[in-house]
Structure formats: structure tokens, C-alpha cells
C-alpha atoms as a PDB file:
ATOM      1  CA  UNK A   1       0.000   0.000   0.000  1.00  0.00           C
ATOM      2  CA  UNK A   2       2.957   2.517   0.735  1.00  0.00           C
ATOM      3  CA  UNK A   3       4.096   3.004  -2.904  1.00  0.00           C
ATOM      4  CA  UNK A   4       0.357   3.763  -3.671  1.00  0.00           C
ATOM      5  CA  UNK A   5       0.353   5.799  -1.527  1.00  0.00           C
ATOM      6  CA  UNK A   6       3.099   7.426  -2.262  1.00  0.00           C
ATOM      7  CA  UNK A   7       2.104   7.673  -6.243  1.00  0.00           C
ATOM      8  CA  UNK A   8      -0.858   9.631  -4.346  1.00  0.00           C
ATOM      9  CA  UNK A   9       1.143  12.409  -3.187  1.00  0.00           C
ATOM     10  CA  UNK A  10       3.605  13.053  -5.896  1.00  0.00           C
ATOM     11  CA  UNK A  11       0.896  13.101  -8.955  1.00  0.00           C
ATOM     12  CA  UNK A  12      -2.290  14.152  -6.912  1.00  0.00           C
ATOM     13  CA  UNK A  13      -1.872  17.814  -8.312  1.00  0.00           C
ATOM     14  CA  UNK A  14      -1.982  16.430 -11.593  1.00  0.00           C
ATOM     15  CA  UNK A  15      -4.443  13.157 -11.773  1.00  0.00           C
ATOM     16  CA  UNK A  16      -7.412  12.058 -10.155  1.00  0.00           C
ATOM     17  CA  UNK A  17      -7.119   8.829  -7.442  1.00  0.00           C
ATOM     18  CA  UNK A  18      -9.654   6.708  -6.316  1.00  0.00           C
ATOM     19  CA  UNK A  19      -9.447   3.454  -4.433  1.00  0.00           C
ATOM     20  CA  UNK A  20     -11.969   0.899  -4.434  1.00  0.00           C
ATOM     21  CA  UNK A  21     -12.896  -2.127  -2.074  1.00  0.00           C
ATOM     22  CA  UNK A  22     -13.960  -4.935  -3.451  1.00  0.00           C
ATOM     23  CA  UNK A  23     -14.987  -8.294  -1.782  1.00  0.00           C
ATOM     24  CA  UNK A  24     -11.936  -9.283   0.747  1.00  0.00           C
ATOM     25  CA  UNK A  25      -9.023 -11.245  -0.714  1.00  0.00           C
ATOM     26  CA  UNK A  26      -7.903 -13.295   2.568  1.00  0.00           C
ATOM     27  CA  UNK A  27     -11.180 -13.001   4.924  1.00  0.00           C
ATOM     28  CA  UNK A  28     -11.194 -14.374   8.329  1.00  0.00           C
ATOM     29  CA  UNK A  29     -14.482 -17.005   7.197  1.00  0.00           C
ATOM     30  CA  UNK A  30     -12.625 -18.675   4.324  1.00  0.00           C
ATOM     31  CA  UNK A  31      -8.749 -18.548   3.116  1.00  0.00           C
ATOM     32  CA  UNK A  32      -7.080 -16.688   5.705  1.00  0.00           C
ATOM     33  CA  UNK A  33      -3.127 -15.426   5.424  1.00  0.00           C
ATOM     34  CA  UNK A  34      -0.721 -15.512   8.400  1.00  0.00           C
ATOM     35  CA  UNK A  35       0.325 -12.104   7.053  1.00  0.00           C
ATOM     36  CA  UNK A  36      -3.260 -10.569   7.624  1.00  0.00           C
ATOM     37  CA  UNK A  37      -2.829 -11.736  11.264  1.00  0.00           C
ATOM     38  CA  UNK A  38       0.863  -9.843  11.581  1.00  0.00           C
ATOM     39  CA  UNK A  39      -0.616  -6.903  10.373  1.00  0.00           C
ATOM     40  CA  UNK A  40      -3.971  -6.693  11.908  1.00  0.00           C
ATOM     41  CA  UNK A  41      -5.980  -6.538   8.525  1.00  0.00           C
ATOM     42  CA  UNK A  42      -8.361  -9.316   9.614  1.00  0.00           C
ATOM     43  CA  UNK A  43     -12.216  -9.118   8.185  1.00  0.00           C
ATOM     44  CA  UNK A  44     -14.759 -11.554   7.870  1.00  0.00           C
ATOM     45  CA  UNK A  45     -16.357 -11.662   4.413  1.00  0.00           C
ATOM     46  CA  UNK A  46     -18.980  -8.889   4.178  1.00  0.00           C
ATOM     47  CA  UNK A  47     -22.314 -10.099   3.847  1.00  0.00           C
ATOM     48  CA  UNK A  48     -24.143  -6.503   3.134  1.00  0.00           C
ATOM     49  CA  UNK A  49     -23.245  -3.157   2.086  1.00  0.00           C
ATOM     50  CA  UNK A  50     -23.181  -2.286   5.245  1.00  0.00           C
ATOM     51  CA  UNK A  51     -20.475  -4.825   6.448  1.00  0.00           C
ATOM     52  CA  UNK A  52     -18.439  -3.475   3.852  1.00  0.00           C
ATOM     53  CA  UNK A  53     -18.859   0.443   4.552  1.00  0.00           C
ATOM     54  CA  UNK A  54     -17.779  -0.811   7.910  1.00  0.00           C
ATOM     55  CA  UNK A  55     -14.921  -2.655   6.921  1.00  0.00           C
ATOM     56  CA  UNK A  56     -13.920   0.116   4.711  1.00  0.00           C
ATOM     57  CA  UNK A  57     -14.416   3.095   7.520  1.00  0.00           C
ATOM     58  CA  UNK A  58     -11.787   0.820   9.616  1.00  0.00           C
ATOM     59  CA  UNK A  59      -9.048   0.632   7.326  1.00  0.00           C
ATOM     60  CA  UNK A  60      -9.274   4.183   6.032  1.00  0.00           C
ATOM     61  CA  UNK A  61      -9.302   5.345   9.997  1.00  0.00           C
ATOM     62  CA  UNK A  62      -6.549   2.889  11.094  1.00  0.00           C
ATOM     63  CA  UNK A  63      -3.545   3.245   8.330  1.00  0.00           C
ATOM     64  CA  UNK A  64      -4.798   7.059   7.787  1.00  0.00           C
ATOM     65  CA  UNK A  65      -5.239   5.746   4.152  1.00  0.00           C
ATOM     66  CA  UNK A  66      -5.754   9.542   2.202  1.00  0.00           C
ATOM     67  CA  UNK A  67      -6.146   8.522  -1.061  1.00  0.00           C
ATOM     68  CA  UNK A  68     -10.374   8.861  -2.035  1.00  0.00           C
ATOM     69  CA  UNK A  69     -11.795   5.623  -1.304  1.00  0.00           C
ATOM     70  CA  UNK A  70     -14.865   3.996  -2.767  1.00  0.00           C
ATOM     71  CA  UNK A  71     -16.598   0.520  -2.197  1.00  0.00           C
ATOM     72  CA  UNK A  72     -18.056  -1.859  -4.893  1.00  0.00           C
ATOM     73  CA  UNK A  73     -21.795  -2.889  -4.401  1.00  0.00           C
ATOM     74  CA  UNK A  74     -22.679  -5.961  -3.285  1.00  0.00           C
ATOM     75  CA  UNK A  75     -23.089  -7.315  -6.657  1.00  0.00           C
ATOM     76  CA  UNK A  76     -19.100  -6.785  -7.333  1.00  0.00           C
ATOM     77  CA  UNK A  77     -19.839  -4.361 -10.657  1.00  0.00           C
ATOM     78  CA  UNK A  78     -16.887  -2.353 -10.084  1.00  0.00           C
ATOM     79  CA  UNK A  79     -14.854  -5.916  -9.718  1.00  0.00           C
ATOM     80  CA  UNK A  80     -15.850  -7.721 -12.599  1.00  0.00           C
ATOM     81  CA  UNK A  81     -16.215  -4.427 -14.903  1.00  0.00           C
ATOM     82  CA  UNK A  82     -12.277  -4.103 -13.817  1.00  0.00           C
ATOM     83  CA  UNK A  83     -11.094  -7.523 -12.875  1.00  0.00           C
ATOM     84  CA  UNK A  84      -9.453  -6.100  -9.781  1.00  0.00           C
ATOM     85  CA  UNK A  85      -9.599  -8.836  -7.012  1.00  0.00           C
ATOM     86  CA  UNK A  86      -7.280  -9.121  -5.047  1.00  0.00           C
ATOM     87  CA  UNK A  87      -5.744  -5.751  -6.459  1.00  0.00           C
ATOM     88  CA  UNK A  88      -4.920  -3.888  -9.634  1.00  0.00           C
ATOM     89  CA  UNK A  89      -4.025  -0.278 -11.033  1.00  0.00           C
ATOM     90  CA  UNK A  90      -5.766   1.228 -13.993  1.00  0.00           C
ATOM     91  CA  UNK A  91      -5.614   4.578 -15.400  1.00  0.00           C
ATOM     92  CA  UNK A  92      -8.139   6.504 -16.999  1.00  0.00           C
ATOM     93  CA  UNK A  93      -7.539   8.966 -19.557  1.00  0.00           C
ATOM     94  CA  UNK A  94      -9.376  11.921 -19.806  1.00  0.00           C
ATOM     95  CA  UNK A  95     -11.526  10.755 -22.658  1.00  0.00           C
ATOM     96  CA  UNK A  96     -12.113   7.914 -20.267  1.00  0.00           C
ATOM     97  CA  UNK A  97     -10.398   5.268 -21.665  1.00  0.00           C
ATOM     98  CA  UNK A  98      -8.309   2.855 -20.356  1.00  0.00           C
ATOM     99  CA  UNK A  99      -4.916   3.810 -20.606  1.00  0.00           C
ATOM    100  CA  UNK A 100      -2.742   1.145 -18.286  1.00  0.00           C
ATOM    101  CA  UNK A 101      -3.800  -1.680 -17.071  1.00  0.00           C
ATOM    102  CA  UNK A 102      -2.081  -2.943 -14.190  1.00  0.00           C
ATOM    103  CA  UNK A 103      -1.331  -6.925 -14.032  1.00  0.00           C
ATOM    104  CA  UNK A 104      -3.793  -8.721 -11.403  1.00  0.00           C
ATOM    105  CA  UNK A 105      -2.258  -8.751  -7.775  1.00  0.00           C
ATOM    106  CA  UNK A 106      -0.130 -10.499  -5.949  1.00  0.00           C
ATOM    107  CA  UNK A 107       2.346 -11.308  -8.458  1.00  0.00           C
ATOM    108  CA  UNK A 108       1.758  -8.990 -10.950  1.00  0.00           C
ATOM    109  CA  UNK A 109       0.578  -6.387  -9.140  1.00  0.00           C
ATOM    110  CA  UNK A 110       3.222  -3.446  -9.932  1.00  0.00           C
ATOM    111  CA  UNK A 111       2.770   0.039  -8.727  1.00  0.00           C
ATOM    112  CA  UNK A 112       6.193   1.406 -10.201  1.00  0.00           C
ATOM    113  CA  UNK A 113       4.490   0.383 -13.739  1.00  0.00           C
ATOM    114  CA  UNK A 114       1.760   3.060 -12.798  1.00  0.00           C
ATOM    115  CA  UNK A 115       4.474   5.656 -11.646  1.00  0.00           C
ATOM    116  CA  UNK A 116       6.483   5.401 -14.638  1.00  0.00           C
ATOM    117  CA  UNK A 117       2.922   5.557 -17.162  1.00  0.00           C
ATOM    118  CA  UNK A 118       2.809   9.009 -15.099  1.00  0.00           C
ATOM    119  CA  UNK A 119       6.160  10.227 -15.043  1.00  0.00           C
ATOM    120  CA  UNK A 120       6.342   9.664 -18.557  1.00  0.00           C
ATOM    121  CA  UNK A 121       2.646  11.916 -19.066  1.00  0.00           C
ATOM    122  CA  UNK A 122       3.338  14.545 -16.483  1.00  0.00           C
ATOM    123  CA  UNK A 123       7.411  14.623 -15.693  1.00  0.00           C
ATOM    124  CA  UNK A 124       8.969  12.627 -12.813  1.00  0.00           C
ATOM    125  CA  UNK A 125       8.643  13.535  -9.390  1.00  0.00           C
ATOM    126  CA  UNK A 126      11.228  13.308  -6.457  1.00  0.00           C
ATOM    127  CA  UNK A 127      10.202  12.372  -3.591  1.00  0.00           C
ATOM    128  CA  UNK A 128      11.503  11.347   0.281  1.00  0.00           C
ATOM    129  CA  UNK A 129      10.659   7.675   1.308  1.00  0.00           C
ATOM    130  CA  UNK A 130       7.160   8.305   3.463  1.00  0.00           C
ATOM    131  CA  UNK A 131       7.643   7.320   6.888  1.00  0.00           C
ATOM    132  CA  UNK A 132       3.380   7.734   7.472  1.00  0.00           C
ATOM    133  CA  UNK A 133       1.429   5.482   8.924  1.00  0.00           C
ATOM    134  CA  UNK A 134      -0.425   5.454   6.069  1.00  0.00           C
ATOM    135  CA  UNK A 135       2.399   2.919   4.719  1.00  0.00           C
ATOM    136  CA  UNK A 136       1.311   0.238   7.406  1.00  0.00           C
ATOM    137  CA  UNK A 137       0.075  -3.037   5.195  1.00  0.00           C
ATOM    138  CA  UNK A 138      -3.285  -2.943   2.900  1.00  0.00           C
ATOM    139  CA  UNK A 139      -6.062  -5.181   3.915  1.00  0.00           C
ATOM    140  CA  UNK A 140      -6.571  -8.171   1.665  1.00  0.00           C
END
């Protein structure tokens, strides 16, 4: 989550973010991680809207996440629209088309492919390692 972040506030002044949550990757009522555990990301599978507002609310207020944050409908549009469980980068042009497409998370799941698609659009940006707690672990 902290190079995400960190993508956030070097090209903020220059693109629009938004994060969405889709269904949970590694819920607490099915496949569980040892990692999620570590890092105190640890959500049962929302069953309602609700549920996943919730779950949502927590992890923004927790890790101080500041990028805008949305949440799919319980019907997973937004996911299967986007293919983005577990996680995934796109960019939007202005015309709104797609102009990256990230490769699907874990493995392929490259942030520094996203920075460089905007450094090459808008100039690179310098910037100091962030030391925030927003760059605590993303919930999966």
C-alpha cells in the first residue's frame, strides 16, 4: 500500500485517485493469510453493504489511508467491470479510456508500472521515502 500511496502524493496535483474495495481477498471465514494476522488486517467476508462500509471506515481510519476511497456494491460491478480482485491499477484517460492496465495482484501487481505511465505523461517527481502510517500493510 505505501508506494500507492506514495504515487498519491507526488501526482495528486496532476491526476485524479480513487481506491476501491472490493470483496476481501484473505477473509477471516474462508482462506485466511498468516500475514493478515501480523498486520492486523483481519475481516470476515462482508455479507451486506453495510459490512463493507464498515470494513472500509476501519481501514481508512486505522492506516490514515488519504487517497479517495470507494466501495463496490454488493453485486461486485466495479470488480468484474475491472477484474481487480485481489488488487490492480488502472488509469483513466481523460476521454475515459483505459490507458494502463495494471497486471492482477499479488504477483503482478506493480505500482512502479503506474508511476512510470505518469512520469512519462506529467514529468517525474522526487520524492523522500514516506515514513506515514499510512504505509502500514493494505487489507486483503
Amino acid at each position: 500500500m505505501g508506494d500507492v500511496v506514495q504515487i498519491y502524493e507526488d501526482y495528486k496535483d496532476h491526476a485524479d485517485f480513487l481506491t476501491v474495495y472490493v470483496r476481501e481477498a484473505h477473509p477471516t471465514d474462508e482462506w485466511q493469510m498468516k500475514s493478515n494476522v501480523k498486520d492486523d488486517v483481519c475481516y470476515a467476508q462482508p455479507k451486506t453493504l453495510e459490512q463493507r462500509v464498515a470494513i472500509a471506515n476501519d481501514f481508512t481510519r486505522r492506516f490514515k489511508f488519504p487517497l479517495p476511497f470507494g466501495i463496490d456494491d454488493m453485486g461486485n460491478a466495479a470488480n468484474d467491470a475491472y477484474a481487480a480482485w485481489p488488487e490492480r491499477i488502472y488509469i483513466i484517460d481523460e476521454s475515459g479510456h483505459i490507458a494502463y492496465r495494471g497486471g492482477m495482484g499479488p504477483f503482478n501487481y506493480k505500482p512502479e508500472e503506474a508511476r512510470e505511465w505518469l512520469a512519462a505523461r506529467y514529468g517525474a517527481v522526487k520524492h523522500e521515502a514516506s515514513a506515514s502510517p499510512a504505509a502500514a500493510p493494505a487489507a486483503k
